[in-house]
Protein backbone atom coordinates (compact mmCIF):
# COMPACT_ATOMS: atom_id res chain seq x y z
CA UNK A 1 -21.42 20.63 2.69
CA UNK A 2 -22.41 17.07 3.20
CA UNK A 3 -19.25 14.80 1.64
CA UNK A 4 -20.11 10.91 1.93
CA UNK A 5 -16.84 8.57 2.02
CA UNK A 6 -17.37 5.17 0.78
CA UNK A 7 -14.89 2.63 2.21
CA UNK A 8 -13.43 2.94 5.66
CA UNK A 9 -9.55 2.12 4.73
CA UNK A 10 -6.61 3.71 5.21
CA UNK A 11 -7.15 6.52 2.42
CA UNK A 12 -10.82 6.69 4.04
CA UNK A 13 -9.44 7.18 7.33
CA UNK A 14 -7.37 9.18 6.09
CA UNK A 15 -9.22 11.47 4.31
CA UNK A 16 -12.01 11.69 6.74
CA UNK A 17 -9.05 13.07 9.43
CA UNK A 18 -7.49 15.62 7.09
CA UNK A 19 -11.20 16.84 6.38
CA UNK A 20 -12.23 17.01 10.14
CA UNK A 21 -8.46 19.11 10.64
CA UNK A 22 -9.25 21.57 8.18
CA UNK A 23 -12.86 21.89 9.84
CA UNK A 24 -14.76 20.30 7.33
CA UNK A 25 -17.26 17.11 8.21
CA UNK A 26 -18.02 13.93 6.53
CA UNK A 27 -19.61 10.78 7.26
CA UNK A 28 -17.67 7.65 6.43
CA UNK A 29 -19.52 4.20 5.13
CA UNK A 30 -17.27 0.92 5.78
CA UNK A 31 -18.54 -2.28 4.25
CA UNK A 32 -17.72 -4.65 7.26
CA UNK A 33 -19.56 -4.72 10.07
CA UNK A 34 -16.30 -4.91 12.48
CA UNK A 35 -12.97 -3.36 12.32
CA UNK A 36 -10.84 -6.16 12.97
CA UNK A 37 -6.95 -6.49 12.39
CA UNK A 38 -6.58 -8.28 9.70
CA UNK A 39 -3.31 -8.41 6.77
CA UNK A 40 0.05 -8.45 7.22
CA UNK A 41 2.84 -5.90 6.88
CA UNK A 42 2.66 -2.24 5.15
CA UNK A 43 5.54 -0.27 5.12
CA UNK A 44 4.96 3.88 5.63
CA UNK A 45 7.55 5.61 3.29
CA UNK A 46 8.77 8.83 4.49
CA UNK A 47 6.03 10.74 2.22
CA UNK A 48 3.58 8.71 3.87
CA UNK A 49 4.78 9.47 7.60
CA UNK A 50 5.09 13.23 6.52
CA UNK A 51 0.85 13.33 5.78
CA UNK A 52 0.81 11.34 9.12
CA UNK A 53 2.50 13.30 11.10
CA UNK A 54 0.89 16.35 9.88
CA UNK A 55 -2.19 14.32 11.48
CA UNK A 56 -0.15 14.12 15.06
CA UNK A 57 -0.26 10.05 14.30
CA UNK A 58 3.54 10.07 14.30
CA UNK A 59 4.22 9.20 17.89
CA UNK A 60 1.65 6.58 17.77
CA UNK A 61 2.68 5.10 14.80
CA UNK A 62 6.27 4.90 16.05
CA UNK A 63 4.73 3.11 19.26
CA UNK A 64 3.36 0.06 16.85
CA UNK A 65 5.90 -0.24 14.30
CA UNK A 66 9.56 -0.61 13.45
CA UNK A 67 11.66 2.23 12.66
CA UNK A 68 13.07 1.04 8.96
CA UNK A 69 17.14 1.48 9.10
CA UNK A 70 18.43 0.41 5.76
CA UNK A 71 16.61 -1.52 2.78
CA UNK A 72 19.56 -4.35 1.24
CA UNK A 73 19.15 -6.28 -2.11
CA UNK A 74 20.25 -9.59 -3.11
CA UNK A 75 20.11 -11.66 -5.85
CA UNK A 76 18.55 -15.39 -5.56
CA UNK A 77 21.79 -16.95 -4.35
CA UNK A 78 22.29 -14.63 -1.23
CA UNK A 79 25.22 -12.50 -2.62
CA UNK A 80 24.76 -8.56 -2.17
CA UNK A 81 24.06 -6.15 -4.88
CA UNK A 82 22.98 -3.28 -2.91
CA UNK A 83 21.45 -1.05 0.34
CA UNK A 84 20.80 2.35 1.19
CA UNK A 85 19.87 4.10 4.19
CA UNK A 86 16.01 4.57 4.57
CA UNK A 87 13.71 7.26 6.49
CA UNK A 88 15.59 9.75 9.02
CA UNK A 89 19.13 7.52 8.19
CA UNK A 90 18.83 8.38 5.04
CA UNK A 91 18.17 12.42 6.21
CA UNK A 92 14.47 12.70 5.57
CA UNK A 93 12.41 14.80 8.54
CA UNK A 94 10.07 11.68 9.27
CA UNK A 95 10.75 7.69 9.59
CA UNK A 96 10.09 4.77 7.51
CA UNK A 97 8.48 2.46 9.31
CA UNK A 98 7.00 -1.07 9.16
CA UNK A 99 3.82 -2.58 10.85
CA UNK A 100 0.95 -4.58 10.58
CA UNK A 101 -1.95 -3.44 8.28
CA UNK A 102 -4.25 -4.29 10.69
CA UNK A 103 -2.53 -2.28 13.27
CA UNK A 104 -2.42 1.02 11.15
CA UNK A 105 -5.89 0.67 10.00
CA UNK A 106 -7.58 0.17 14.08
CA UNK A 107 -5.38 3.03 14.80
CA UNK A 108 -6.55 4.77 11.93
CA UNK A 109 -10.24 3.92 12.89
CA UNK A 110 -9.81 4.60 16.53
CA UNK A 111 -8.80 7.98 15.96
CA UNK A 112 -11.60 8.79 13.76
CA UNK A 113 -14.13 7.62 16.18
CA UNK A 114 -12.11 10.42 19.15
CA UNK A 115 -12.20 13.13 16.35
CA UNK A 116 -15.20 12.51 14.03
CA UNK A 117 -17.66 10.86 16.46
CA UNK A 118 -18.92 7.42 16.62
CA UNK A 119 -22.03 8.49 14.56
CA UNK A 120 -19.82 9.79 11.78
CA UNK A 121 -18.59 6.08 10.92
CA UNK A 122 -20.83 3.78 9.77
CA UNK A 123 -19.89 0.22 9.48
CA UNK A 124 -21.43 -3.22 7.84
CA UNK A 125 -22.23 -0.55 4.93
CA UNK A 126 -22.04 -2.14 1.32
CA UNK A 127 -22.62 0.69 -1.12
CA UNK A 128 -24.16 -0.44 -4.27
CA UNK A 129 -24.64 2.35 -6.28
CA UNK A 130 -24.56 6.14 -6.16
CA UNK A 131 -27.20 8.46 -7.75
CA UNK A 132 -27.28 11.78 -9.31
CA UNK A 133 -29.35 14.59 -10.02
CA UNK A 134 -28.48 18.46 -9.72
CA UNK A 135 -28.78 19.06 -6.32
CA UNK A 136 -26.83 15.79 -4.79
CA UNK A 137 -25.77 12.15 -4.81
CA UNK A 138 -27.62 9.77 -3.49
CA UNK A 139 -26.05 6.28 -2.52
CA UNK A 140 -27.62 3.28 -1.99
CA UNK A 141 -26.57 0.61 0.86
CA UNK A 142 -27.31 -2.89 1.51
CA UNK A 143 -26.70 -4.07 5.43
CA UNK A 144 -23.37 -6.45 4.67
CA UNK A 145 -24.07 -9.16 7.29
CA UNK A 146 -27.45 -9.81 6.01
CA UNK A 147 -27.84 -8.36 2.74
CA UNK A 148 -31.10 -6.04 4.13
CA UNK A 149 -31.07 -3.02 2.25
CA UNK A 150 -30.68 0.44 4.11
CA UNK A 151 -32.19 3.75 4.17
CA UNK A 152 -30.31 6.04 0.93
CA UNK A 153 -28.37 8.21 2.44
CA UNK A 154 -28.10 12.26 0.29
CA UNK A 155 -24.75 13.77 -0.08
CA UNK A 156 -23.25 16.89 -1.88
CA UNK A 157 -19.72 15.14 -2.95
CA UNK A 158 -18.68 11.55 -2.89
CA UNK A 159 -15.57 9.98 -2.52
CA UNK A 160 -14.91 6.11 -3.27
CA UNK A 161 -12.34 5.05 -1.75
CA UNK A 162 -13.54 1.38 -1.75
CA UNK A 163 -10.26 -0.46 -3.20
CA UNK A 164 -9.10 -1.74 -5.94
CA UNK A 165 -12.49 -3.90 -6.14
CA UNK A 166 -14.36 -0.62 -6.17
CA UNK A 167 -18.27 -0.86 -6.70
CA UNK A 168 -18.14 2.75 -7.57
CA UNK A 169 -15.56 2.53 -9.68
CA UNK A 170 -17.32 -0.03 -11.45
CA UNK A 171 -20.71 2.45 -12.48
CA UNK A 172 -18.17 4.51 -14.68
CA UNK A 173 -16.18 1.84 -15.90
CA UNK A 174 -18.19 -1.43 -15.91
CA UNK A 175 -16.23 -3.58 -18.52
CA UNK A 176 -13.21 -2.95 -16.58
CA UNK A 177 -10.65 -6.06 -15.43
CA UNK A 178 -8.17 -6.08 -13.05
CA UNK A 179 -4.74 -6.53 -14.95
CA UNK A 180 -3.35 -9.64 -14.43
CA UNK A 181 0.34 -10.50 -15.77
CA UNK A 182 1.41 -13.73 -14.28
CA UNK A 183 2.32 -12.59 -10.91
CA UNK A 184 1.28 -14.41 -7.67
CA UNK A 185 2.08 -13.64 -4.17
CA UNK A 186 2.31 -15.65 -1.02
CA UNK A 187 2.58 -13.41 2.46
CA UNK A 188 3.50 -14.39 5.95
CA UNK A 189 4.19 -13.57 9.93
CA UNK A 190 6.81 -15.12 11.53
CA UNK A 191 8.30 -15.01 14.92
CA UNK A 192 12.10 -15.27 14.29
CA UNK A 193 15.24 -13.73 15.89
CA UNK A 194 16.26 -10.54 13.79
CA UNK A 195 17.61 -10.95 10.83
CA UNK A 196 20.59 -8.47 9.72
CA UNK A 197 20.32 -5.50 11.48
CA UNK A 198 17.10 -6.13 12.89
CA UNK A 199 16.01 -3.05 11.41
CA UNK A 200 16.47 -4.00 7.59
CA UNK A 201 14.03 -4.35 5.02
CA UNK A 202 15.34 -7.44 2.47
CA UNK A 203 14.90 -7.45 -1.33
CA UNK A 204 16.13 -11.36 -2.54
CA UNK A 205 15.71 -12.61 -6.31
CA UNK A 206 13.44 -11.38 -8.69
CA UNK A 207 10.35 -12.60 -9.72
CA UNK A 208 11.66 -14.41 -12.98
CA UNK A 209 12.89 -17.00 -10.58
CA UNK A 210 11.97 -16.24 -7.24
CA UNK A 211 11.52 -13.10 -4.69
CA UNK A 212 11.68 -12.31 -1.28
CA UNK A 213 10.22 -9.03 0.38
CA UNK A 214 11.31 -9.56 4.39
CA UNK A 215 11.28 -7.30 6.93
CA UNK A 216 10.52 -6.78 11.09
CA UNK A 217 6.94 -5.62 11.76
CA UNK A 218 6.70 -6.16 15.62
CA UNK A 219 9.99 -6.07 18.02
CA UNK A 220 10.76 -7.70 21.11
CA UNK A 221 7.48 -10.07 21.18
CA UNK A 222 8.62 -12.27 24.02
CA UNK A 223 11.73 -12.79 26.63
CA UNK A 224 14.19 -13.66 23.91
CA UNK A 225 13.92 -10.34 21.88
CA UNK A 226 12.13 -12.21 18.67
CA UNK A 227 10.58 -10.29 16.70
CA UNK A 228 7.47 -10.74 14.13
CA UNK A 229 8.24 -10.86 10.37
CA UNK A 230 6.73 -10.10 7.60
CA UNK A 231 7.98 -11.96 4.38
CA UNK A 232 6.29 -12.00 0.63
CA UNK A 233 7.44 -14.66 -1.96
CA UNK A 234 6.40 -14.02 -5.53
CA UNK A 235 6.94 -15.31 -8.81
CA UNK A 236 5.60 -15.02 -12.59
CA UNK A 237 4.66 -17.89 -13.86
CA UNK A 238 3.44 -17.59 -17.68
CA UNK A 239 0.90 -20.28 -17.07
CA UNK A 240 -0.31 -18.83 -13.66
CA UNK A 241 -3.53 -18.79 -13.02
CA UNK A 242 -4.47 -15.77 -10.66
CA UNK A 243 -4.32 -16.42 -6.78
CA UNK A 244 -7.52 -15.17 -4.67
CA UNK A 245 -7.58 -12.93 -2.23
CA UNK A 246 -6.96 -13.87 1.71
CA UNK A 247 -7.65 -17.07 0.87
CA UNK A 248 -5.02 -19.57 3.04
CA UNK A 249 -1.79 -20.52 1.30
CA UNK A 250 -0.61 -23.48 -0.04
CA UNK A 251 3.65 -24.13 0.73
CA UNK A 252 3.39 -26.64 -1.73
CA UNK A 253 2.49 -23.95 -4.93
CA UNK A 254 5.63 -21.72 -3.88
CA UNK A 255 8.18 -23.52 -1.13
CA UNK A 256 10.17 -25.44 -4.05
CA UNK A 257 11.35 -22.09 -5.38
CA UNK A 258 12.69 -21.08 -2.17
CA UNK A 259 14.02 -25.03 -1.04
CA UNK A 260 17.66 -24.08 -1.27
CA UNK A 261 17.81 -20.58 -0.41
CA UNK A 262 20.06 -21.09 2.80
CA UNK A 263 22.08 -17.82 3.64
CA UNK A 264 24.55 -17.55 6.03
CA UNK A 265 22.58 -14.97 7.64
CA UNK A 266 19.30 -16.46 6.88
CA UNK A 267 16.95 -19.83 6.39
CA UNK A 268 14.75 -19.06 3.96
CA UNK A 269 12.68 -22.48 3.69
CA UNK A 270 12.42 -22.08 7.44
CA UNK A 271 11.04 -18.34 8.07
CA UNK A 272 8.46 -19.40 5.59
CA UNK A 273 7.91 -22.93 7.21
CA UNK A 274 7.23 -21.23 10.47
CA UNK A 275 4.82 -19.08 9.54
CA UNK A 276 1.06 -19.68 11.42
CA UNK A 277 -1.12 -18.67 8.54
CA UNK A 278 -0.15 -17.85 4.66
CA UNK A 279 -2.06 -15.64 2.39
CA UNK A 280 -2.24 -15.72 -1.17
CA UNK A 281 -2.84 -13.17 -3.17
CA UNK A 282 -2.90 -12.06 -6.89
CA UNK A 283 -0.19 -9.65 -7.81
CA UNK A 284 -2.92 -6.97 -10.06
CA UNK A 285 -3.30 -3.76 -11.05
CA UNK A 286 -4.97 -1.80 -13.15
CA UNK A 287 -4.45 0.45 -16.27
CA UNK A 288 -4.67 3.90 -15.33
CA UNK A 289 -8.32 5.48 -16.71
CA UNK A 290 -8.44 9.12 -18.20
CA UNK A 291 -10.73 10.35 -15.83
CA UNK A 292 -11.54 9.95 -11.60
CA UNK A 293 -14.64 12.54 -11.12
CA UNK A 294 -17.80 12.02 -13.02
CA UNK A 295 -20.05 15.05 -11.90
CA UNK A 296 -20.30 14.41 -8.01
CA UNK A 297 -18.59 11.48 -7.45
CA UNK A 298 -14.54 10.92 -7.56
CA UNK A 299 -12.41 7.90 -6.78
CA UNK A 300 -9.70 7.65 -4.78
CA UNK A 301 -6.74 5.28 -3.28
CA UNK A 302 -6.77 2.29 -4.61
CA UNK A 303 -10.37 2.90 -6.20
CA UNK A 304 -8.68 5.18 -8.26
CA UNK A 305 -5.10 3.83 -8.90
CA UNK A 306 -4.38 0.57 -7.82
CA UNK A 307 -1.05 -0.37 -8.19
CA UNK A 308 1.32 -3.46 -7.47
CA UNK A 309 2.33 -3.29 -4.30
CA UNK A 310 6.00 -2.66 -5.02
CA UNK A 311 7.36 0.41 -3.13
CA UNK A 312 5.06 0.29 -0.92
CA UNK A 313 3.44 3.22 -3.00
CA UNK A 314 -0.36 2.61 -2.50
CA UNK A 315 -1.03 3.55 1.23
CA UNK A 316 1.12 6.66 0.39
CA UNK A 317 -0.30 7.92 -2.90
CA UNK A 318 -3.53 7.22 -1.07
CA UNK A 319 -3.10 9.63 1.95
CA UNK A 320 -1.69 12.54 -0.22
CA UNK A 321 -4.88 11.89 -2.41
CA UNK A 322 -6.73 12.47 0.49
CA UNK A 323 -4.63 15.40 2.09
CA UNK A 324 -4.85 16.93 -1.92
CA UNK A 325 -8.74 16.82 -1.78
CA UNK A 326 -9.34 18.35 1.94
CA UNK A 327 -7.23 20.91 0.95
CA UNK A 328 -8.76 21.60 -2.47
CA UNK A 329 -12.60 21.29 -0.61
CA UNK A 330 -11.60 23.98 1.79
CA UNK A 331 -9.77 26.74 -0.98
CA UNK A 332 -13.29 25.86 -2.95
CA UNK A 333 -16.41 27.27 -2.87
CA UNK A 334 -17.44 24.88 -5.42
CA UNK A 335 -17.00 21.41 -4.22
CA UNK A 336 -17.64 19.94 -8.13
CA UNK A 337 -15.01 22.60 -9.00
CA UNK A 338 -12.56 21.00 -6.23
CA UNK A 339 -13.35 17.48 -7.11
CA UNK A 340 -11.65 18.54 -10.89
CA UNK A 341 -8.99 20.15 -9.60
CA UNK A 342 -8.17 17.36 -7.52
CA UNK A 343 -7.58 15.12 -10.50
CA UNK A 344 -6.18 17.57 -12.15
CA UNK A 345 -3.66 17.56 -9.42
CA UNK A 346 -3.47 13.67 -8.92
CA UNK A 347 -4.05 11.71 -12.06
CA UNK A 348 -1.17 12.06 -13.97
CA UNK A 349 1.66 11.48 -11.05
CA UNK A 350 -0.48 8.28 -10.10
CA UNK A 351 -0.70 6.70 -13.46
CA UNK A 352 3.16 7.58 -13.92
CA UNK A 353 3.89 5.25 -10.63
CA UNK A 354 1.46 2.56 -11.66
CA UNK A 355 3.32 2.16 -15.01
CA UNK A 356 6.52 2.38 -13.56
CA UNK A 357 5.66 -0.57 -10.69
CA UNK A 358 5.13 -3.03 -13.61
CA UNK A 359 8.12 -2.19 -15.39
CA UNK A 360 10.78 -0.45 -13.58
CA UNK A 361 9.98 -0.81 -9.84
CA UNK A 362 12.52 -0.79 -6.53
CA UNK A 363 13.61 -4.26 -7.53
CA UNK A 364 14.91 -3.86 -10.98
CA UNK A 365 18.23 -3.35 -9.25
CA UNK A 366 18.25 -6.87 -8.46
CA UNK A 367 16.77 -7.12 -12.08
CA UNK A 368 19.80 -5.21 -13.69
CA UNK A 369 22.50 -7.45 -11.63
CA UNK A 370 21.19 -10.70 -12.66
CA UNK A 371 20.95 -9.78 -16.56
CA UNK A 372 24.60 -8.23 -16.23
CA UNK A 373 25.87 -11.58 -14.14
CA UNK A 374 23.66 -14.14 -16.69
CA UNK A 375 21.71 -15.24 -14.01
CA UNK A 376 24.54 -16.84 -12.16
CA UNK A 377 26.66 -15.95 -9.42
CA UNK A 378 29.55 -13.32 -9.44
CA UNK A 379 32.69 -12.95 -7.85
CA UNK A 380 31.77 -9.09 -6.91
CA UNK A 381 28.82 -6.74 -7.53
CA UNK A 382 31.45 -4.18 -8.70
CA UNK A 383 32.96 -6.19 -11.49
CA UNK A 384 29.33 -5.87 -13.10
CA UNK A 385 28.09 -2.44 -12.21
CA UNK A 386 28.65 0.67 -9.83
CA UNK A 387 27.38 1.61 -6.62
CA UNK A 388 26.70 5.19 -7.87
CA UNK A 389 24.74 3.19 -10.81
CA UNK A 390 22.46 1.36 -8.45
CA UNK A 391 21.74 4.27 -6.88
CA UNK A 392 20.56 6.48 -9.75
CA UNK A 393 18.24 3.86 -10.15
CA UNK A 394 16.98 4.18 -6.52
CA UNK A 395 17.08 7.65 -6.70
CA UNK A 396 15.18 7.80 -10.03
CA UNK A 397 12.41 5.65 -8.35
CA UNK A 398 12.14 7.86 -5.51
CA UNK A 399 11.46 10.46 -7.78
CA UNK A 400 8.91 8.66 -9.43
CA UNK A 401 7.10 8.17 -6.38
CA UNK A 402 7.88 11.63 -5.22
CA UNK A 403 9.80 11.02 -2.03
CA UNK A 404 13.34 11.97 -3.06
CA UNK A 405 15.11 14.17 -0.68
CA UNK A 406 14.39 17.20 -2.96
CA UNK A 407 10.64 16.57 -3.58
CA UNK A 408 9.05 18.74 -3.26
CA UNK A 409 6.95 18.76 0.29
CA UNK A 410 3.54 18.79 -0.34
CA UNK A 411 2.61 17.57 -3.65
C-alpha cells in the first residue's frame, strides 16, 4: 500500500511514525524546502504526551520542554479566580509540558528521518492538486523555492495534513473561508526570571478587554536561572480587521491594553516590552464540514479541524487523528474502507471541540468571574462563586477535549 502524506507538521510527523510502528510505509511531502525552528510555544496536554509516549518521544520531549505544574487564572486586575494541578500533579500517567513549536516539530522531523529514511521525506514539496481514478491518486507538486513543477507522484491513499490553509482541503471545499470573529493575537519569547512557580501556566483577563496566555518554555537559559517565556495577548475588537500570519508585531496595536497591568508578582508591559521578535496572528477557525474523505483522499489535523488555539487542543486532536488512522489502515484490508471509518471515528468529537473553543473554552472561568463581579474587582473569588463550581467547568472542558482523568485511553 502506497499512502502519500501531504504536509510535514506535527500531525504529519506524527502520522508518518505511528504508520512506520505498526509496519506500514509512507512517503511524506513538506512544502518548505528546510525544516527550520520556527513559532513559539505549544503546550502537549496529557492526551497528547500519552500518543507520544506510545512513540518512545517521551524522554526526549521531557529533555526540551517544561514539565507544566499547575495552570492559575486571573482576571484583568491580577486578583485570583482559580488553578488546578496539571499533567502527573494532577494524577494523569504522562506530563504536560511546554516548549517551542519549532523544537517539537525538528524533533518530530529528526526522528522520522532515523525511522522512515531520508528518502521517505520529501521537502520544498507544494502539492497543488490530487487526482483520481480507480486504481490511485495522483498528486501534483510544484518545487516551492522556484515554482518548477515536479514529477506526479501515484499513491493508493492520501492524507492532507497541510493546515488550516489546506490546498487539499480546498479541491472539496473551494468556496470555503476561514472564520473570522474579531479576534487577534500577538505572541512572544521572553527571557525573564520565573514567574510564580516557575512551572505555571497563566490565564489573565479575557478577551472582551484583554488576555494573557504566559507560561515557561525553556529553563535555566543562562547563569542566573532565567528562563524563556512564552506569552499571547489577545483581544476582540468588533472593528478588527484580521492580523496575518508570522508577520512581525506591532506593540503599538496591543501594548495600551496591557499599560497598567502591574502585578505584584508580575510586569506585564515589561515581559511583553522585552520580547526580541512579536508575531501576529489572526485568531480563526473554521466551521466544522460534514465530511473529511472524498474517495481516496482524507484530511487531517488542522486540514481537517482547525480550531482556535485555546486548550491547546489542535496538536493533540491532531496526533490521535493520526494514531486513529494507522490503526484503522492496519485492522483494514481496504484502505478506502479505513479512510471512512476513520471519520467515522473522528469527525464528530472534533467538531464538538471546535464549537466549544469559540464559545465555552478553558478561559470562560475567567469569563464567568468577571460577569458575576461586573467587570470590576472583588473583595474574594468566593463571595461570587465556588471552587467546586470552577472546577466543573474545568472538568467539563476536559471532557470535551477528552483528557479527563476517566477518558477513556485511546479514543
Amino acid at each position: 500500500m502506497k499512502i502519500a502524506v501531504v504536509g510535514g507538521g506535527i500531525a504529519g510527523l506524527s502520522f508518518a511514525l505511528a504508520l512506520q510502528q505498526r509496519g506500514l510505509s509512507c512517503e511524506v511531502f513538506e512544502t518548505v524546502p528546510q525544516v527550520r525552528e520556527l513559532g513559539v510555544g505549544i503546550t502537549l496536554l496529557p492526551h497528547a504526551m500519552r500518543e507520544l509516549a506510545a512513540l518512545g518521544l517521551q524522554d526526549r520531549l521531557e529533555a526540551i520542554g517544561i514539565e507544566n505544574l499547575e495552570s492559575v487564572f486571573f482576571n484583568r486586575f491580577g486578583q485570583f479566580i482559580y488553578k488546578e494541578p496539571r499533567g502527573r500533579h494532577a494524577g494523569y500517567a504522562t506530563p504536560e509540558i511546554g516548549l517551542h513549536r519549532g523544537k517539537l516539530h525538528r524533533l518530530l522531523y529528526e526522528v522520522a528521518l532515523e525511522r522512515l529514511g531520508a528518502p521517505a521525506i520529501h521537502t520544498d514539496h507544494r502539492c497543488m492538486r490530487v487526482d483520481q481514478d480507480g486504481a490511485g491518486a495522483t498528486l501534483h507538486f510544484v518545487k516551492s523555492s522556484t515554482g518548477a513543477q515536479l514529477a506526479p507522484v501515484r499513491a493508493d491513499v492520501v492524507i492532507a495534513c497541510d493546515g488550516v490553509n489546506s490546498s487539499v482541503r480546498r479541491q472539496f471545499y473551494p468556496a470555503e473561508k476561514v472564520a473570522f470573529a474579531g479576534i487577534n493575537t500577538w505572541r512572544g519569547v521572553t527571557r525573564h526570571k520565573p514567574i510564580l512557580t516557575g512551572k505555571s501556566y497563566l490565564r489573565i483577563g479575557s478577551i472582551e478587554t484583554g488576555k494573557m496566555v504566559i507560561y515557561p518554555i525553556v529553563d535555566s537559559v543562562d547563569e542566573e536561572a532565567t528562563q524563556l517565556i512564552n506569552w499571547v495577548a489577545e483581544i476582540r475588537r468588533d472593528d478588527a480587521s484580521m492580523n496575518d500570519w508570522n508577520h512581525q508585531g506591532n506593540l503599538g496595536d496591543f501594548l495600551p491594553i496591557f499599560k497598567d497591568w502591574r502585578f505584584p508578582w508580575l510586569d506585564v508591559p515589561a515581559l511583553i516590552s522585552g520580547a526580541e521578535q512579536i508575531l501576529e496572528y489572526p485568531m480563526v477557525d473554521r466551521d466544522p464540514v460534514p465530511q473529511w474523505t472524498f474517495g481516496r483522499v482524507t484530511l487531517m489535523g488542522d486540514a481537517a479541524h482547525p480550531m482556535y488555539p485555546r486548550g491547546s487542543n489542535g496538536s493533540a486532536q491532531a496526533i490521535i487523528d493520526g494514531r486513529t488512522l494507522a490503526e484503522l489502515l492496519v485492522q483494514n484490508s481496504d484502505p478506502l474502507a479505513a479512510l471512512q471509518a476513520y471519520e467515522a471515528l473522528r469527525l464528530e468529537p472534533t467538531a464538538r471541540i471546535v464549537l466549544t473553543n469559540r464559545s465555552v473554552p478553558p478561559d470562560f472561568i475567567i469569563m464567568k468571574a468577571d460577569e458575576l463581579s461586573g467587570g470590576k474587582p472583588f473583595d474574594n473569588i468566593d463571595d461570587l462563586i465556588s471552587q467546586d463550581e470552577l472546577r466543573r467547568i474545568s472538568e467539563n472542558y476536559k471532557k470535551i477535549a477528552g483528557f479527563s482523568l476517566d477518558a477513556p485511553k485511546r479514543v
